[in-house]
Protein backbone atom coordinates (compact mmCIF):
# COMPACT_ATOMS: atom_id res chain seq x y z
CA UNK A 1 -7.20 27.49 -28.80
CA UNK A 2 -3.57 27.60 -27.79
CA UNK A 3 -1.20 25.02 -26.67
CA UNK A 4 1.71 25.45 -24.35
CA UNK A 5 4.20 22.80 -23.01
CA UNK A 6 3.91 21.53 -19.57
CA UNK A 7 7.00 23.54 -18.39
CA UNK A 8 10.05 22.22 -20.29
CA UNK A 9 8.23 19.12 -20.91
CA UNK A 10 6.81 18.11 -23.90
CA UNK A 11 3.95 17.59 -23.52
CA UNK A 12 1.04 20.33 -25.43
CA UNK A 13 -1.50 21.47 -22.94
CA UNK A 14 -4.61 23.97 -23.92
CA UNK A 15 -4.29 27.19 -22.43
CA UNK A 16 -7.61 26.67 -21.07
CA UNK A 17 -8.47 23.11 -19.54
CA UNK A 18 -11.75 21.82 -17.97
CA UNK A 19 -11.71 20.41 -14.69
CA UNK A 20 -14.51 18.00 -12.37
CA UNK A 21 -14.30 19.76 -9.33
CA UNK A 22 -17.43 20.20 -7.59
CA UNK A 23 -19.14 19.95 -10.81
CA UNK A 24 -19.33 16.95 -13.21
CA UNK A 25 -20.88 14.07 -10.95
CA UNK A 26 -21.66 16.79 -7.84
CA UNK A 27 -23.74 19.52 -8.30
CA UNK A 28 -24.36 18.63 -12.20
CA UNK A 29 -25.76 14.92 -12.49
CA UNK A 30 -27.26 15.35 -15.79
CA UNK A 31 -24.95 13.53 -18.28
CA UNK A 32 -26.56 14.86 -21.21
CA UNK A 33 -25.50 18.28 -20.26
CA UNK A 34 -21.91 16.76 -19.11
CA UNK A 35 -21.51 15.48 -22.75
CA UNK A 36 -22.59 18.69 -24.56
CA UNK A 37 -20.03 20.62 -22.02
CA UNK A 38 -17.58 18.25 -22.83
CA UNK A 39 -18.26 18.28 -26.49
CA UNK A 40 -18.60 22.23 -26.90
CA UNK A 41 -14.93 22.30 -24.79
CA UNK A 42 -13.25 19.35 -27.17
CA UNK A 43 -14.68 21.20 -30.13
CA UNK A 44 -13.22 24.19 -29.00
CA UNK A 45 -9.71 22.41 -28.94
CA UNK A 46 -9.66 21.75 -25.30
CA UNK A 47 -7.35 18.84 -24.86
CA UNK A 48 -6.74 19.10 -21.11
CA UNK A 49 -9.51 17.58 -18.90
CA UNK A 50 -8.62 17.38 -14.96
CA UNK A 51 -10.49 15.04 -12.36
CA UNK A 52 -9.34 13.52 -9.27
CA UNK A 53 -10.82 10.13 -7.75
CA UNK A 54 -11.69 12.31 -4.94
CA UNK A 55 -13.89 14.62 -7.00
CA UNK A 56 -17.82 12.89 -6.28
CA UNK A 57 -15.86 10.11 -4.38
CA UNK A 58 -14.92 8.84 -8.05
CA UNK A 59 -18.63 10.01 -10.01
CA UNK A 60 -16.37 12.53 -11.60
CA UNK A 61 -14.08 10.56 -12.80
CA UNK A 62 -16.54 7.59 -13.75
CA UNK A 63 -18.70 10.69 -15.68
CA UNK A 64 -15.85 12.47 -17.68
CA UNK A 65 -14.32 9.12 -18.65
CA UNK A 66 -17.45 8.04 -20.39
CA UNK A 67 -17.82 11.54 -22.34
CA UNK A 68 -14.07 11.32 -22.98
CA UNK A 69 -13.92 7.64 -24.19
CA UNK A 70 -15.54 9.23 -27.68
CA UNK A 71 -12.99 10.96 -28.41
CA UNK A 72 -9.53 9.29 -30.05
CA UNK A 73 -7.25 9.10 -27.08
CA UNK A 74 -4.40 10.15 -28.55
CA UNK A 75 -6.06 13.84 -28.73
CA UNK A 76 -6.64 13.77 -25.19
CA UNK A 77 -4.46 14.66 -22.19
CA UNK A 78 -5.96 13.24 -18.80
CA UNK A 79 -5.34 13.73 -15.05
CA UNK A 80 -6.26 12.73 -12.23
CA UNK A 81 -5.32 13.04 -8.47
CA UNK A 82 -4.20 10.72 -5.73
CA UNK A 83 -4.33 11.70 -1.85
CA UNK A 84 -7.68 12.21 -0.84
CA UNK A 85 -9.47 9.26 1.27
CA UNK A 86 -11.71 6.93 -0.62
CA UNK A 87 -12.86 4.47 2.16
CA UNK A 88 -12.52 4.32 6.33
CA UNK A 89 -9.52 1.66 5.33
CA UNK A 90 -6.43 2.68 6.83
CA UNK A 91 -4.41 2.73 3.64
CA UNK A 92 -7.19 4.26 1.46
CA UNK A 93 -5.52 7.42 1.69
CA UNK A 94 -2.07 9.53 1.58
CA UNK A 95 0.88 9.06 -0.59
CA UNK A 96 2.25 5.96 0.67
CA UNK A 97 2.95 3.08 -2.25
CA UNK A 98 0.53 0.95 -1.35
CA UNK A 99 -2.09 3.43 -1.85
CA UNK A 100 -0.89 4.47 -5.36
CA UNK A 101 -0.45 1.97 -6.49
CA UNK A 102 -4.14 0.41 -5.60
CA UNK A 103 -5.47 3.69 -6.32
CA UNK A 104 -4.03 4.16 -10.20
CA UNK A 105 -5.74 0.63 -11.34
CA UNK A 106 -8.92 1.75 -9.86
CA UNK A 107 -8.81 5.28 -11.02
CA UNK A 108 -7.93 3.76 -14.95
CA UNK A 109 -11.01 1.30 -14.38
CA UNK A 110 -13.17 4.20 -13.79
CA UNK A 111 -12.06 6.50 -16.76
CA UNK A 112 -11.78 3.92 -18.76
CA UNK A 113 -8.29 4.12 -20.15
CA UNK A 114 -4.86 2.25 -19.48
CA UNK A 115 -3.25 5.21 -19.22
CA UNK A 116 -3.04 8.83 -17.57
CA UNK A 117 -1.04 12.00 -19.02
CA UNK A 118 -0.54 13.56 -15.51
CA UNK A 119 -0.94 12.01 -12.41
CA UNK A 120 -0.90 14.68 -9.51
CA UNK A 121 0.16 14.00 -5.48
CA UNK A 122 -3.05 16.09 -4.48
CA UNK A 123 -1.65 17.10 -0.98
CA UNK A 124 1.39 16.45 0.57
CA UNK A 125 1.29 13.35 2.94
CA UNK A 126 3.10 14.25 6.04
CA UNK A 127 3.17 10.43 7.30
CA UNK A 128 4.78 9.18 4.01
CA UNK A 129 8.83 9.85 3.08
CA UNK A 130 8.86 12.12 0.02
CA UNK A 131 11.51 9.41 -1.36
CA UNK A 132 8.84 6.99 -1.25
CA UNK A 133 6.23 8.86 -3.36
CA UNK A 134 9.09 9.66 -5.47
CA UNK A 135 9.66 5.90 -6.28
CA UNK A 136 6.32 4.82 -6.80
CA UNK A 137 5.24 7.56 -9.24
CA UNK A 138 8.60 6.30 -11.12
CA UNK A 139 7.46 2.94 -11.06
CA UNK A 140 4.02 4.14 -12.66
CA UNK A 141 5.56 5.77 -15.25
CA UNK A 142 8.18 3.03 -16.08
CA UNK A 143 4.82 0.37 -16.16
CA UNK A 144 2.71 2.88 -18.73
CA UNK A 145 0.49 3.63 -16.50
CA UNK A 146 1.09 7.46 -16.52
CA UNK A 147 3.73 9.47 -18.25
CA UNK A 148 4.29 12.51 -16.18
CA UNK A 149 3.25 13.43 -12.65
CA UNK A 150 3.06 16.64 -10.49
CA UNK A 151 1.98 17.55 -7.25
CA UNK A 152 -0.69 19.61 -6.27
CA UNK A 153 -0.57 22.15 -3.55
CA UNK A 154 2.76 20.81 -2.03
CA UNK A 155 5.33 22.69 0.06
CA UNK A 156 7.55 24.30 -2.48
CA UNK A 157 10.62 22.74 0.34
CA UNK A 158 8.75 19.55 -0.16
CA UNK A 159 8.24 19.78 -4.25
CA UNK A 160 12.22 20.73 -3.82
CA UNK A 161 13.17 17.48 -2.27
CA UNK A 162 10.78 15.77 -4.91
CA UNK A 163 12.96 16.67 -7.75
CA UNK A 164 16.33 16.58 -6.01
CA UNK A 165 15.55 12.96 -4.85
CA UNK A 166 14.85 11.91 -8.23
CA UNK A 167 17.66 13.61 -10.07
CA UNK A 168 18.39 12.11 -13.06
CA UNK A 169 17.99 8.24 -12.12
CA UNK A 170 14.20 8.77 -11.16
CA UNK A 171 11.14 10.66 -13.00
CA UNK A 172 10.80 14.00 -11.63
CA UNK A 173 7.38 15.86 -10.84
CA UNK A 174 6.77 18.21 -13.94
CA UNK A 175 3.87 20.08 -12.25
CA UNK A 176 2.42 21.77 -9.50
CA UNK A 177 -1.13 22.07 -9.55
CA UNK A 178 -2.11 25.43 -7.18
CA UNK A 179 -5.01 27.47 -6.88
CA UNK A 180 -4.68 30.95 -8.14
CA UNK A 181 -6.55 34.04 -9.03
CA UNK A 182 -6.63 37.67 -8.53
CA UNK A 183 -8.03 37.31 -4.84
CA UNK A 184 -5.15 34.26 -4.06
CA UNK A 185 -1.99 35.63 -5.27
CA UNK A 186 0.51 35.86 -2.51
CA UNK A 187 1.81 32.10 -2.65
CA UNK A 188 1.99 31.39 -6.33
CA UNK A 189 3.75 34.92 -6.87
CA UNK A 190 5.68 34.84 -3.98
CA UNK A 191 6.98 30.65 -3.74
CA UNK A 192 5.48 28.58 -6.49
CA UNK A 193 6.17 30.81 -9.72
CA UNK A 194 10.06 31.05 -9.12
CA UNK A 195 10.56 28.16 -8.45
CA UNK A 196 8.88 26.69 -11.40
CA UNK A 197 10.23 28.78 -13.27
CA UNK A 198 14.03 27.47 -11.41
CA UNK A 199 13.14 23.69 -11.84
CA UNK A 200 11.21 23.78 -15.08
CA UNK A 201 7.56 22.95 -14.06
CA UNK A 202 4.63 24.01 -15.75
CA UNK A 203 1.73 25.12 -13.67
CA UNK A 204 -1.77 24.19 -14.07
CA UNK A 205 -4.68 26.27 -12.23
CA UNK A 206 -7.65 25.64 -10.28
CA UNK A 207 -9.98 27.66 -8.95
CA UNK A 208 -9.24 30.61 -10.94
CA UNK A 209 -12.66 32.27 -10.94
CA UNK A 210 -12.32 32.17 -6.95
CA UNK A 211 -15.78 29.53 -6.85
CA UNK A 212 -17.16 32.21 -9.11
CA UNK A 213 -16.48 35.38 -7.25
CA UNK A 214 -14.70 36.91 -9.78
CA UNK A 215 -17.46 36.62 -12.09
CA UNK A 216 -20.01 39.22 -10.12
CA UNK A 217 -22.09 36.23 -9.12
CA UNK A 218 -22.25 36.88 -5.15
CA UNK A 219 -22.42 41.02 -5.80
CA UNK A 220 -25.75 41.04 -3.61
CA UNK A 221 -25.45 38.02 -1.49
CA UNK A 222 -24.94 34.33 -1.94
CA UNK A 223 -27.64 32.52 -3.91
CA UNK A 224 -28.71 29.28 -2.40
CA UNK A 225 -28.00 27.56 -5.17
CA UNK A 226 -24.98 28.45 -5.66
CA UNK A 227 -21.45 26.49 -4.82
CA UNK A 228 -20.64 28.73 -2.18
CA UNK A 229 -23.85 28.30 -0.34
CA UNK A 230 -23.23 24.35 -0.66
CA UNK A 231 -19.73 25.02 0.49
CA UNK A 232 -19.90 26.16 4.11
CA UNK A 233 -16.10 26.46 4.84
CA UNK A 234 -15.32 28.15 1.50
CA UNK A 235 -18.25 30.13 1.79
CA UNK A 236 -16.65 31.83 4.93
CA UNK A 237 -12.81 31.63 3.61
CA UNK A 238 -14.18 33.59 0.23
CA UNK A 239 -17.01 35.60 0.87
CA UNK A 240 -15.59 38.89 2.79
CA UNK A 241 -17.10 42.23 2.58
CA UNK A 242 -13.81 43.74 1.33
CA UNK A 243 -13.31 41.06 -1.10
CA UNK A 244 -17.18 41.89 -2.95
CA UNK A 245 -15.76 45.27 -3.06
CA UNK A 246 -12.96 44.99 -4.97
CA UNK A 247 -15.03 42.56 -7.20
CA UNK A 248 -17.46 45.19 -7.76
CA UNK A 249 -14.57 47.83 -8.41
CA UNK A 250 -13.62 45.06 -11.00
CA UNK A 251 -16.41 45.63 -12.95
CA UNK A 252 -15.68 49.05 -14.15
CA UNK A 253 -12.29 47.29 -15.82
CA UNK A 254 -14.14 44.62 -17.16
CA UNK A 255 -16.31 47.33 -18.83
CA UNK A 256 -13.65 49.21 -20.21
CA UNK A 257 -12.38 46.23 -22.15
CA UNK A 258 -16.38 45.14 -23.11
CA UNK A 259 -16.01 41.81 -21.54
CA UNK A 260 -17.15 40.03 -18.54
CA UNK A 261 -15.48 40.00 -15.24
CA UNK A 262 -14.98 35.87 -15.60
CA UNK A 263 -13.41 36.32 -18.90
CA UNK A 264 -10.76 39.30 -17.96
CA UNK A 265 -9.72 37.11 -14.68
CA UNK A 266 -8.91 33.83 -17.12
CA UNK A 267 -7.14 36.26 -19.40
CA UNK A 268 -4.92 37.90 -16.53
CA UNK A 269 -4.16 34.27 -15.33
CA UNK A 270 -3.27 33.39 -19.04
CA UNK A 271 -0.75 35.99 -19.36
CA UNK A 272 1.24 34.80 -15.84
CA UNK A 273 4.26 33.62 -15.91
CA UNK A 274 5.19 29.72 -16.26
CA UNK A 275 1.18 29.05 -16.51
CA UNK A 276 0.59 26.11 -18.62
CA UNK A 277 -3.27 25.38 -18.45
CA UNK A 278 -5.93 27.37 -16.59
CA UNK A 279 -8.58 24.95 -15.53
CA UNK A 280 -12.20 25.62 -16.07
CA UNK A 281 -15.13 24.49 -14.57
CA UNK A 282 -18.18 25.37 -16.17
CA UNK A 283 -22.15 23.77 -15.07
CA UNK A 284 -24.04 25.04 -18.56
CA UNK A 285 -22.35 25.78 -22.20
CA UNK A 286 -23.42 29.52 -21.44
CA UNK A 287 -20.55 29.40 -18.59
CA UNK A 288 -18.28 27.51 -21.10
CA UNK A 289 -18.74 30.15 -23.81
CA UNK A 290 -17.82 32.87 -21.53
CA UNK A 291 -15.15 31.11 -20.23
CA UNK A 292 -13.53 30.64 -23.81
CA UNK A 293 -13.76 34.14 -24.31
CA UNK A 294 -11.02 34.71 -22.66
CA UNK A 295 -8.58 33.82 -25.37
CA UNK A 296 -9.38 36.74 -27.22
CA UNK A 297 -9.11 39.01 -24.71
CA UNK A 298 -5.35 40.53 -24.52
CA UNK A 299 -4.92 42.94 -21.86
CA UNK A 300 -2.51 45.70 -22.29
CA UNK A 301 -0.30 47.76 -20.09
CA UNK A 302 -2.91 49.99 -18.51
CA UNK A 303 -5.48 47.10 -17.83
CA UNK A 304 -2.76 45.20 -15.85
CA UNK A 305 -1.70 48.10 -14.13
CA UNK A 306 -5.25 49.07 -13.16
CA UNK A 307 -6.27 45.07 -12.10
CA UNK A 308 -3.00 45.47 -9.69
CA UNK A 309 -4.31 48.43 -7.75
CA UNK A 310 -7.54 46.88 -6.97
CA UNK A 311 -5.80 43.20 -6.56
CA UNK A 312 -2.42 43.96 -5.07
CA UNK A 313 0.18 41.16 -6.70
CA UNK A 314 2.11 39.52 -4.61
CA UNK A 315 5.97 39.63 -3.01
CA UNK A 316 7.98 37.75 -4.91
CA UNK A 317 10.71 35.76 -2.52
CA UNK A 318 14.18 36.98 -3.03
């Protein structure tokens, strides 16, 4: 495994993290499989792990934190998310303090820790003042709570505000957590990567196998046990004719390099600019494996140049 730093931060991330979403506490329930997943990853120097009280309406977190809570903590970097409602109570949601700052104590109680690494804004909250997020994440990190904090899909004129508010008397955000993959590049090439690259933020990655579509998985149709056909509106935002196709085309450069499609998208991702974890999420050890695989893979000039023509990159903002 590698480590990188969370953007000029100090903090050591694994190139390759492992994440909750949609599957520890959703469609994988079996925590004997969880722990050997989590296991097989931590052996494999994984030291990121990623959940979000939102994830299973907190059975992700509650899951992971019990694998976790093995391991010495100190080897460990955890996240989680704040945003997402978590009851029909008016203030059970958003970015406003009072919602932090009831949602960090019960995300803690759930993991099992006093403490997160990361704590990510995962939307932006229209209804609250950016200066008032700002605060209470500063607050959190003054109490020990968490140490850094990011946002997660923001704005990038919103994650600019976040660190000009702050400045130098507050905590600024260190991290903006995006999706991105070959078939999602036009935002994170375009907005997010220059300007992390401007304020110093590292970028973590979700979704980077596309909900499996870059693996070759829905070549022939959607299986109905699959995520996608769980997942009605990313079923439909994903699964495009022209999209299979230039998965398919994939293949042949996959081939070419004698890997899998899964492992030569993670590898792609790895090489990106200002890319501090990619985030796994993996339902067996078989798709952990693979997914590992991808640090050995380094893809040269005429690899890249062939990935671009089938996935056009996208226009960076002057």
């Amino acid at each position: 495994m590698k480590y990188r730093n969370l953007g000029r931060a100090g903090l050591k991330l694994s190139a390759l993290g492992l994440g909750g979403w949609t599957t520890f506490g959703e469609s994988l329930r079996d925590h004997s499989a969880i722990r050997r997943i989590i296991g097989a990853a931590y052996d494999a120097g994984v030291n990121f792990f990623d959940m979000a009280d939102a994830y299973a309406r907190g059975e992700s977190e509650r899951v992971m934190g019990q694998v976790l809570g093995q391991f010495p903590r100190h080897t460990l970097v955890l996240s989680s998310k704040v945003f997402r409602p978590m009851s029909d109570d008016v203030n059970d949601r958003g970015l406003s303090r009072k919602h932090i700052m009831d949602a960090i104590d019960k995300s803690l109680k759930r993991i099992g820790t006093d403490h997160l690494d990361i704590y990510f804004c995962h939307r932006d909250d229209p209804e609250t003042p950016v200066e008032e997020t700002v605060r209470a994440m500063d607050d959190l990190i003054r109490a020990g709570k968490v140490l850094y904090w990011g946002t997660s899909e923001w704005p990038v004129e919103k994650i600019r505000e976040a660190a000009s508010l702050a400045g130098a008397a507050f905590h600024r955000p260190q991290t903006e957590q995006l999706q991105y993959n070959l078939l999602a590049r036009e935002r994170a090439e375009r907005e997010v990567t220059p300007l992390a690259a401007e304020l110093g933020l590292g970028l973590t990655i979700f979704s980077p196998l596309a909900l499996g579509l870059l693996t070759g998985k829905y070549d022939e149709g959607v299986p109905q046990d699959s995520r996608l056909a769980r997942m009605s509106a990313h079923r439909e935002h994903w699964y495009r004719p022209e999209r299979i196709e230039q998965v398919r085309r994939f293949k042949r450069i996959a081939d070419g390099l004698g890997a899998q499609r899964g492992e030569v998208a993670l590898a792609w991702l790895l090489a990106r600019p200002q890319v501090s974890s990619v985030i796994m999420g993996a339902t067996s050890l078989a798709q952990l494996e693979a997914n590992l695989r991808a640090m050995q893979l380094d893809l040269g000039g005429e690899a890249l140049a062939a990935i671009d023509a089938i996935f056009p990159p996208g226009h960076v903002k002057q």
